[in-house]
Each structure stands twice: as C-alpha cells, then as structure tokens.
N, C-alpha and C. Protein backbone atom coordinates (compact mmCIF):
# COMPACT_ATOMS: atom_id res chain seq x y z
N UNK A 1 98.95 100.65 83.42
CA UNK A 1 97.96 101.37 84.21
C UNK A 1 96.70 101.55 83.36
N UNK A 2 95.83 101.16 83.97
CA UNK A 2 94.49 101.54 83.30
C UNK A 2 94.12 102.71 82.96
N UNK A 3 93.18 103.04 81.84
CA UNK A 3 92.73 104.71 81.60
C UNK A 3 92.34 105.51 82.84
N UNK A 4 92.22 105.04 83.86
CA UNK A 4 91.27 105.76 84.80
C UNK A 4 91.95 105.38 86.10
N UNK A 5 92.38 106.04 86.92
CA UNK A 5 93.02 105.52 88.16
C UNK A 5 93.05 106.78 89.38
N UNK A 6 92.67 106.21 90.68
CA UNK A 6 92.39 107.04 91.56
C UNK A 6 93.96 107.50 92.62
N UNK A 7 94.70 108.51 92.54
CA UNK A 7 96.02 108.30 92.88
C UNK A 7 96.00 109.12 94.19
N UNK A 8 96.59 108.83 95.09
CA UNK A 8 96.57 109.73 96.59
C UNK A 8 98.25 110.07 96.12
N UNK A 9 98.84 111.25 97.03
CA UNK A 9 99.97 111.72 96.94
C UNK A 9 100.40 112.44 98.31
N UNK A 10 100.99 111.71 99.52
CA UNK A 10 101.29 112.10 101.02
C UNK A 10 101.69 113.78 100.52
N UNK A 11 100.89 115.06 101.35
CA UNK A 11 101.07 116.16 100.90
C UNK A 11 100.90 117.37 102.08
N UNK A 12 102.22 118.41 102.28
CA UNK A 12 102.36 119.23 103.18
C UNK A 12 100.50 120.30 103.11
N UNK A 13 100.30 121.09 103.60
CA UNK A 13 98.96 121.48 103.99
C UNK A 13 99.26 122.60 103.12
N UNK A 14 98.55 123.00 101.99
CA UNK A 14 97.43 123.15 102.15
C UNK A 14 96.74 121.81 101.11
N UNK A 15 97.95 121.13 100.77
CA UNK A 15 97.40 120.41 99.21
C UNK A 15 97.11 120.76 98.04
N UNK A 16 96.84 120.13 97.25
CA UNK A 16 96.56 120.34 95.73
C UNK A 16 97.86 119.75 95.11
N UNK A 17 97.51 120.56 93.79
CA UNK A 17 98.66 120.36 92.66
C UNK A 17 100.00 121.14 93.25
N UNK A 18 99.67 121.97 93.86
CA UNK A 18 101.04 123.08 93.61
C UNK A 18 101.11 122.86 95.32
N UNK A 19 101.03 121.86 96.13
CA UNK A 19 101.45 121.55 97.63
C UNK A 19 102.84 120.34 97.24
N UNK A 20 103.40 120.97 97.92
CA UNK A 20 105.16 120.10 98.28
C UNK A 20 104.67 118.48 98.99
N UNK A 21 104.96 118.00 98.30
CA UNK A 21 104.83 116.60 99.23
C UNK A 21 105.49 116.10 100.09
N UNK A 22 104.81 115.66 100.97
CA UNK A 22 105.29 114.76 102.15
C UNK A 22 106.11 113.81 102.22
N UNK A 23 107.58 114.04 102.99
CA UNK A 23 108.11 112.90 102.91
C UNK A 23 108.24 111.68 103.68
N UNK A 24 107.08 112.07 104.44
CA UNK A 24 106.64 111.12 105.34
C UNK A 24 105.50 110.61 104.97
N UNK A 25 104.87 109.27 104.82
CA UNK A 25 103.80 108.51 104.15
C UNK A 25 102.39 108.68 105.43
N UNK A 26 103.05 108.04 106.45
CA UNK A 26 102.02 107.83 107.72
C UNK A 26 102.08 109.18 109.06
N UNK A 27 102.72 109.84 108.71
CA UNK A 27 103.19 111.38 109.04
C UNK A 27 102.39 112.61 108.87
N UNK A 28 102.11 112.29 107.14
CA UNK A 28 101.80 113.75 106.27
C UNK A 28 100.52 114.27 106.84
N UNK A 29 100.92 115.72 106.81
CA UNK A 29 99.25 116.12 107.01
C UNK A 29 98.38 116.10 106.54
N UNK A 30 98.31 115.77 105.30
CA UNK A 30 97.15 115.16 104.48
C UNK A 30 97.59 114.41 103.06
N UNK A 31 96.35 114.35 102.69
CA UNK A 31 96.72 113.76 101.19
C UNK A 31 95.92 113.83 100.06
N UNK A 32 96.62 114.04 99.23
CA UNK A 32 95.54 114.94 98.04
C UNK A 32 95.82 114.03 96.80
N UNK A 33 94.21 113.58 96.41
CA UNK A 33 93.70 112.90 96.03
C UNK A 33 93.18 113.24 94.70
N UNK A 34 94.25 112.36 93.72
CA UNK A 34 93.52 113.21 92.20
C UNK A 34 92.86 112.00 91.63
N UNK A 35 92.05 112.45 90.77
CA UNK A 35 90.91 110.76 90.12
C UNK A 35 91.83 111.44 88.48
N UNK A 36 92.23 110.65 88.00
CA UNK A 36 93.14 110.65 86.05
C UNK A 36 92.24 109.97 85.26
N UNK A 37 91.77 110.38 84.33
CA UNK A 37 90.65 109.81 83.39
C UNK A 37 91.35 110.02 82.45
N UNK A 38 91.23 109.17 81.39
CA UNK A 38 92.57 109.09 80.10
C UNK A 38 93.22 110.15 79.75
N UNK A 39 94.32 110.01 81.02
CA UNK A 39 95.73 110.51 80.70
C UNK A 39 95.76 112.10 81.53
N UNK A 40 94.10 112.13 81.93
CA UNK A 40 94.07 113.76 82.08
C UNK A 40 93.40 114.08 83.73
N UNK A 41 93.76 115.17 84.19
CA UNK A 41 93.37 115.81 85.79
C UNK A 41 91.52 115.45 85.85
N UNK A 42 90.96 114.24 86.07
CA UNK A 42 89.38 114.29 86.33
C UNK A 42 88.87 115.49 87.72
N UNK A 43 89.56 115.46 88.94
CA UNK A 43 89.44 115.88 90.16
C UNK A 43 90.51 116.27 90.80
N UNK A 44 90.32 116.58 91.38
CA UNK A 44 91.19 117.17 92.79
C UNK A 44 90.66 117.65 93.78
N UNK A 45 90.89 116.58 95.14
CA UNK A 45 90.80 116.83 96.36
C UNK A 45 91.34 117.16 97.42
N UNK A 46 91.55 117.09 98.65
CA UNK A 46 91.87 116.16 100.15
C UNK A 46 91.23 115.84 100.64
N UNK A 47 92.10 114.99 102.02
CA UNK A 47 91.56 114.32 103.25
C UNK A 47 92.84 114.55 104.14
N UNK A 48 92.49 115.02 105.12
CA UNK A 48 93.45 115.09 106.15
C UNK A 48 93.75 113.73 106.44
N UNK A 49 95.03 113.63 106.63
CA UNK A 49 95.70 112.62 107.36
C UNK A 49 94.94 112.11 108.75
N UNK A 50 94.77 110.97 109.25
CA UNK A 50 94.74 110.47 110.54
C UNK A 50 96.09 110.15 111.70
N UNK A 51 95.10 110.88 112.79
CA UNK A 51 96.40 110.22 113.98
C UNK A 51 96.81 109.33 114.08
N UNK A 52 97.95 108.94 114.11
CA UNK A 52 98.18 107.59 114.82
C UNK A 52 99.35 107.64 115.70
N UNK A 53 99.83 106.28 116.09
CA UNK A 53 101.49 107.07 117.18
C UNK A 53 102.23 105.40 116.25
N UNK A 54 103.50 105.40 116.87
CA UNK A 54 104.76 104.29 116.28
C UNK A 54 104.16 103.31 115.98
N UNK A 55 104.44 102.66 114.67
CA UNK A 55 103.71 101.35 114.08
C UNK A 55 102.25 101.62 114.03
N UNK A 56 101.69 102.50 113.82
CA UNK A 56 99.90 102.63 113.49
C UNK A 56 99.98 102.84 112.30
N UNK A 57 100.53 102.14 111.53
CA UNK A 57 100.71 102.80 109.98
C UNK A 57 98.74 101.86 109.32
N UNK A 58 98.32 101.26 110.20
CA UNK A 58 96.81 100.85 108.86
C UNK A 58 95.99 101.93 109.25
N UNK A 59 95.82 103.30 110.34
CA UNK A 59 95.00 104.12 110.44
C UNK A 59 95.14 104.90 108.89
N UNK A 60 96.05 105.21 108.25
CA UNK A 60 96.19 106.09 107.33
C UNK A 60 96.07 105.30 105.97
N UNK A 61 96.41 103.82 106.03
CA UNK A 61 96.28 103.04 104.88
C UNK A 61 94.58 102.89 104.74
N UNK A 62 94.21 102.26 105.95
CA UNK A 62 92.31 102.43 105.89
C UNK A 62 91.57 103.53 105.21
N UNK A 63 92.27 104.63 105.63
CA UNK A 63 91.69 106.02 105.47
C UNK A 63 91.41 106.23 103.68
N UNK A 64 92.52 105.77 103.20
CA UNK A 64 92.83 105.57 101.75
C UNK A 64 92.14 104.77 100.88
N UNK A 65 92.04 103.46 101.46
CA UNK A 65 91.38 102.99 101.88
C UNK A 65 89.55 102.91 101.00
N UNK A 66 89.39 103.51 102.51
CA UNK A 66 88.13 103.80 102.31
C UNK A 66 87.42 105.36 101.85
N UNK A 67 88.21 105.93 101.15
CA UNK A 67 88.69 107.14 99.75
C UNK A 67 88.57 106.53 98.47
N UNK A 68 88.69 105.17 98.85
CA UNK A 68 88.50 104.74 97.16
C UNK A 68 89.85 104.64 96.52
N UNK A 69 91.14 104.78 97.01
CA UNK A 69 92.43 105.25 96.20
C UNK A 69 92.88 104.07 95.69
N UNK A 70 93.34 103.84 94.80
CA UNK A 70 93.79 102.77 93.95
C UNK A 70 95.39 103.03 93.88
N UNK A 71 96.03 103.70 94.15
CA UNK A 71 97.54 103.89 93.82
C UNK A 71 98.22 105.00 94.72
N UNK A 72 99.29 104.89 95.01
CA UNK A 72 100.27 106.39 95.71
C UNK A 72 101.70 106.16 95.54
N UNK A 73 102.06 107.30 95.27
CA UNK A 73 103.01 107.93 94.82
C UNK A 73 103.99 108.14 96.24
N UNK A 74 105.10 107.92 96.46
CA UNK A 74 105.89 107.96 97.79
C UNK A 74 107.39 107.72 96.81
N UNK A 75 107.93 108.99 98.06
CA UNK A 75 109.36 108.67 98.34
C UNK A 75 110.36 107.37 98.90
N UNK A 76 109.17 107.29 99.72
CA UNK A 76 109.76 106.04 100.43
C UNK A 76 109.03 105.35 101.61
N UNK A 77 108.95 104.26 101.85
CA UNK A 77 108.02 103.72 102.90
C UNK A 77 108.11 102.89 103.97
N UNK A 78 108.07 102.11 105.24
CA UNK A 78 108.75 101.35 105.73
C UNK A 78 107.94 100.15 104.87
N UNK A 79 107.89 98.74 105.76
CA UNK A 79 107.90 97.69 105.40
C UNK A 79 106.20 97.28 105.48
N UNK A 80 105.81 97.87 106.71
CA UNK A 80 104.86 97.11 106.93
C UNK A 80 103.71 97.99 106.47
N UNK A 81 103.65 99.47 106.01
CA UNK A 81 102.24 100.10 105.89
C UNK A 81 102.56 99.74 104.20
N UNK A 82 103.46 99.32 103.38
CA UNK A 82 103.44 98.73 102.00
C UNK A 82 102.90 97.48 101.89
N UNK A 83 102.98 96.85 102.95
CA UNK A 83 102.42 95.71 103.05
C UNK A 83 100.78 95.55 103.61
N UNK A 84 100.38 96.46 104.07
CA UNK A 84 99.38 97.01 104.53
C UNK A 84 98.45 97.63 103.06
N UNK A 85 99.30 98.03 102.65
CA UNK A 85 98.57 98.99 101.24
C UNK A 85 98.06 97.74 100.08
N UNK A 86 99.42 96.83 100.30
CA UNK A 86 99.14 95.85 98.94
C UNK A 86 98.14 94.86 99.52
N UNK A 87 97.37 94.61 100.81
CA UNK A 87 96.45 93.82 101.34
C UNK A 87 94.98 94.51 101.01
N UNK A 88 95.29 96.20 101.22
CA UNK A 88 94.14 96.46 100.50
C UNK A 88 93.82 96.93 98.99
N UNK A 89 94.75 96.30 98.47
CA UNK A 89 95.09 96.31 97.08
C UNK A 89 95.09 97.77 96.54
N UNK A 90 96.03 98.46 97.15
CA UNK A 90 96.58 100.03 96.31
C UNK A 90 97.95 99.83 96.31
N UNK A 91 97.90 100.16 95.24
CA UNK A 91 99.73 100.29 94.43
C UNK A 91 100.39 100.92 94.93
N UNK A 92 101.84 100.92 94.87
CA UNK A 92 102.80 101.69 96.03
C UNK A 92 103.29 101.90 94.33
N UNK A 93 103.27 102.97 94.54
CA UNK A 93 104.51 103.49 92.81
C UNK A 93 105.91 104.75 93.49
N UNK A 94 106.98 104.16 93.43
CA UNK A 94 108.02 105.01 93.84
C UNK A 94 108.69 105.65 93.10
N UNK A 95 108.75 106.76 93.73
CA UNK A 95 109.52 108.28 93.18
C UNK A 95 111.20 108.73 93.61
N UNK A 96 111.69 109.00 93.02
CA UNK A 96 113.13 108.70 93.80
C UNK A 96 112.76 110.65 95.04
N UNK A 97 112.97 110.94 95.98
CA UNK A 97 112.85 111.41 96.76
C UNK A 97 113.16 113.08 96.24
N UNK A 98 114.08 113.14 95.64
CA UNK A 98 114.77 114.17 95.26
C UNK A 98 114.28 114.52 93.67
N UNK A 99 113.52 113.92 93.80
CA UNK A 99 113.46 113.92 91.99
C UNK A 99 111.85 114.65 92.09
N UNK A 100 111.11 114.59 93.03
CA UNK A 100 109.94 115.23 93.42
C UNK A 100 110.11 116.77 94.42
N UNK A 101 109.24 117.67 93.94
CA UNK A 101 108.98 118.51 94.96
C UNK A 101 107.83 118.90 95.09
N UNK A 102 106.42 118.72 94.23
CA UNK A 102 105.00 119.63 94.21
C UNK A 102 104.31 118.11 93.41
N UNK A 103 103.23 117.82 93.82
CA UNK A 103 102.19 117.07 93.51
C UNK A 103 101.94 117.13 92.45
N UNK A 104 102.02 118.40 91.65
CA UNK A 104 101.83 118.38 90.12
C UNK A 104 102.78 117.25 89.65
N UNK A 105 103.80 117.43 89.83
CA UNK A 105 105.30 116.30 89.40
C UNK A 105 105.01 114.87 89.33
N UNK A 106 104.35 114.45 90.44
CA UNK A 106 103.68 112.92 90.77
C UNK A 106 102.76 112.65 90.10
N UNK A 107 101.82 113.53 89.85
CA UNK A 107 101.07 113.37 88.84
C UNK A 107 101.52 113.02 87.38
N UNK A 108 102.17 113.70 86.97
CA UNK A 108 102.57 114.09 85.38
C UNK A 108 103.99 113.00 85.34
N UNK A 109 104.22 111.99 86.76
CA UNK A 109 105.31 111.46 86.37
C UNK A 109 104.07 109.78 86.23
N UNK A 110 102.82 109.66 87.11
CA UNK A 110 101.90 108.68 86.93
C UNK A 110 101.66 108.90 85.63
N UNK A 111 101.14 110.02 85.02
CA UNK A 111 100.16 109.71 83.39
C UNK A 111 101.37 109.46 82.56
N UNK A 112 102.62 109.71 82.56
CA UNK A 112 103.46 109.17 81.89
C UNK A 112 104.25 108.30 82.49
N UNK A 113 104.25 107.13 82.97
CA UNK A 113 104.64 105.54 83.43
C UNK A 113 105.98 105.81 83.83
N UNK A 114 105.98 107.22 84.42
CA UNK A 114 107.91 107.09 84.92
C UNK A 114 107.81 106.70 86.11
N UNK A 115 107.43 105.76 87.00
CA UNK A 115 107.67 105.27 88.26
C UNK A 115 107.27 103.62 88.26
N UNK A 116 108.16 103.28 88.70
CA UNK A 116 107.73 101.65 89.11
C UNK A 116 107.22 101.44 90.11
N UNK A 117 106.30 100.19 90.41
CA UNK A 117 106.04 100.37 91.71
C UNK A 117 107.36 99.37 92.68
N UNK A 118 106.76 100.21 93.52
CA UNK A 118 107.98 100.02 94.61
C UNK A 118 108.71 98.44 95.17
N UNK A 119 109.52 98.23 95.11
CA UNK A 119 109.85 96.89 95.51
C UNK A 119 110.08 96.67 97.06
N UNK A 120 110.09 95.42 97.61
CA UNK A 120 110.35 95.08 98.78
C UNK A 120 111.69 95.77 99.62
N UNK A 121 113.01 95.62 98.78
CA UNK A 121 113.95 96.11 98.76
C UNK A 121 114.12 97.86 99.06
N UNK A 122 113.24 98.19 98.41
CA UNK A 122 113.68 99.63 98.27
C UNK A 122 112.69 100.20 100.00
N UNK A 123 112.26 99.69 100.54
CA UNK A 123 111.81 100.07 102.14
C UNK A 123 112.89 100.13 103.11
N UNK A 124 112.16 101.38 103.92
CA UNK A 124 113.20 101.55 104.70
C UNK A 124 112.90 100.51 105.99
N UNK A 125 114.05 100.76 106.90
CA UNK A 125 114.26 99.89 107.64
C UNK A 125 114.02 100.23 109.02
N UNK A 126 113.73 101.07 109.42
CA UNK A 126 113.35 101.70 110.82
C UNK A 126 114.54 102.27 111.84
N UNK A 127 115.85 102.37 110.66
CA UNK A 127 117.08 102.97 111.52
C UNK A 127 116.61 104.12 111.82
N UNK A 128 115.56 105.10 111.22
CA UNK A 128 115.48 106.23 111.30
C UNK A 128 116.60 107.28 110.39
N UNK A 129 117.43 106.64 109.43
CA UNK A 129 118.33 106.92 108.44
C UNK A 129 117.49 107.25 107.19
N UNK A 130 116.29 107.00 107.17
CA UNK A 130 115.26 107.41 106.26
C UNK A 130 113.87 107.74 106.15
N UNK A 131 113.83 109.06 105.36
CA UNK A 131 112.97 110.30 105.72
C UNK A 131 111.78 109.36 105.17
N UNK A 132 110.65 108.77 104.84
CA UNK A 132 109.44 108.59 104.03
C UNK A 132 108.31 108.92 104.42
C-alpha cells in the first residue's frame, strides 16, 4: 500500500471512527471516508449512502467513486459490486466479519497490512446465507 491512501468503510449512522460498521456494502447508511497519510488519520468524513433497489449495486460503487476512494474495507460482498469496484479501480480489502466492530478497527487493521484484498472466492453468493 502506498504512503497515502483514500479508504471508505460501509458504516451504521452516525459515522466516524467510533461508528459500528455496516455489514451490508450496498445497504449501509453511509460511509465514512478516511484519507491515511504515512501511516497516520489525514481526515475524516462522510457521504451518505445512495438508493438503490436488488442488483443496483454501481449507484453506491459510483458514489465512491466519484469521492475519490481508492480502497474499502468489507466484511463481505456479492460478486458483481466487487467487480464493479475493481472496474473503477478501488481495492476491495477483506475483514473477516467478526473480527470487526467500529471503523477505528478497519482503519488500524489498513495502516498495519492485516487484510488481504478480497478474492473472487470469498463472495457471497446471493443465497441470502450472507450478511455483507
């Protein structure tokens, strides 16, 4: 990861550092948006989430998008808004679900390289057997 990276994190309302994240990607009510300048908190924002209804997952990838975000942090994702994300070239970096609870965590697990980004494999499948 480069010194400097713009990270979104799907996040329950009100946001920030100390907001519970979303375990829904294209769901969440917003998403809070930190800019990391070597190694350290540059900013902290939001942007409310956009509407969309079943399979509208590029309203919320655009949104990101066009935020400038370079990377996000998720529990889990289906197939096609990861595929959506890596077209507009932002990183999908995965968190094991349970292993997160507050945005601070996602953060401090990005400046220290504990997440891979996400593989093809690890998407869910649309049984509805998984929360992301």
């Amino acid at each position: 990861m480069s010194s400097s990276v713009f990270i979104a994190v799907p996040s329950n309302a009100p946001g920030g550092l100390d907001a519970e994240i979303s375990e829904h990607f294209g769901h969440c009510e917003l998403f809070t948006l930190i800019n990391i300048e070597e190694g350290k908190i540059a900013s902290v924002d939001t942007v409310n989430n956009v509407e969309h209804g079943a399979g509208g997952c590029m309203e919320p990838v655009m949104l990101l998008k066009d935020q400038g975000v370079q990377a996000i942090v998720v529990g889990g994702m289906g197939a096609r808004p990861m595929q959506a994300l890596a077209e507009v070239n932002i990183d999908v970096y995965f968190a094991e679900k349970k292993s997160l609870n507050k945005v601070q965590e996602a953060v401090d697990g990005i400046v220290q390289g504990n997440f891979p980004v996400m593989r093809a494999d690890q998407t869910c499948k649309g049984a509805g057997s998984c929360h992301h």
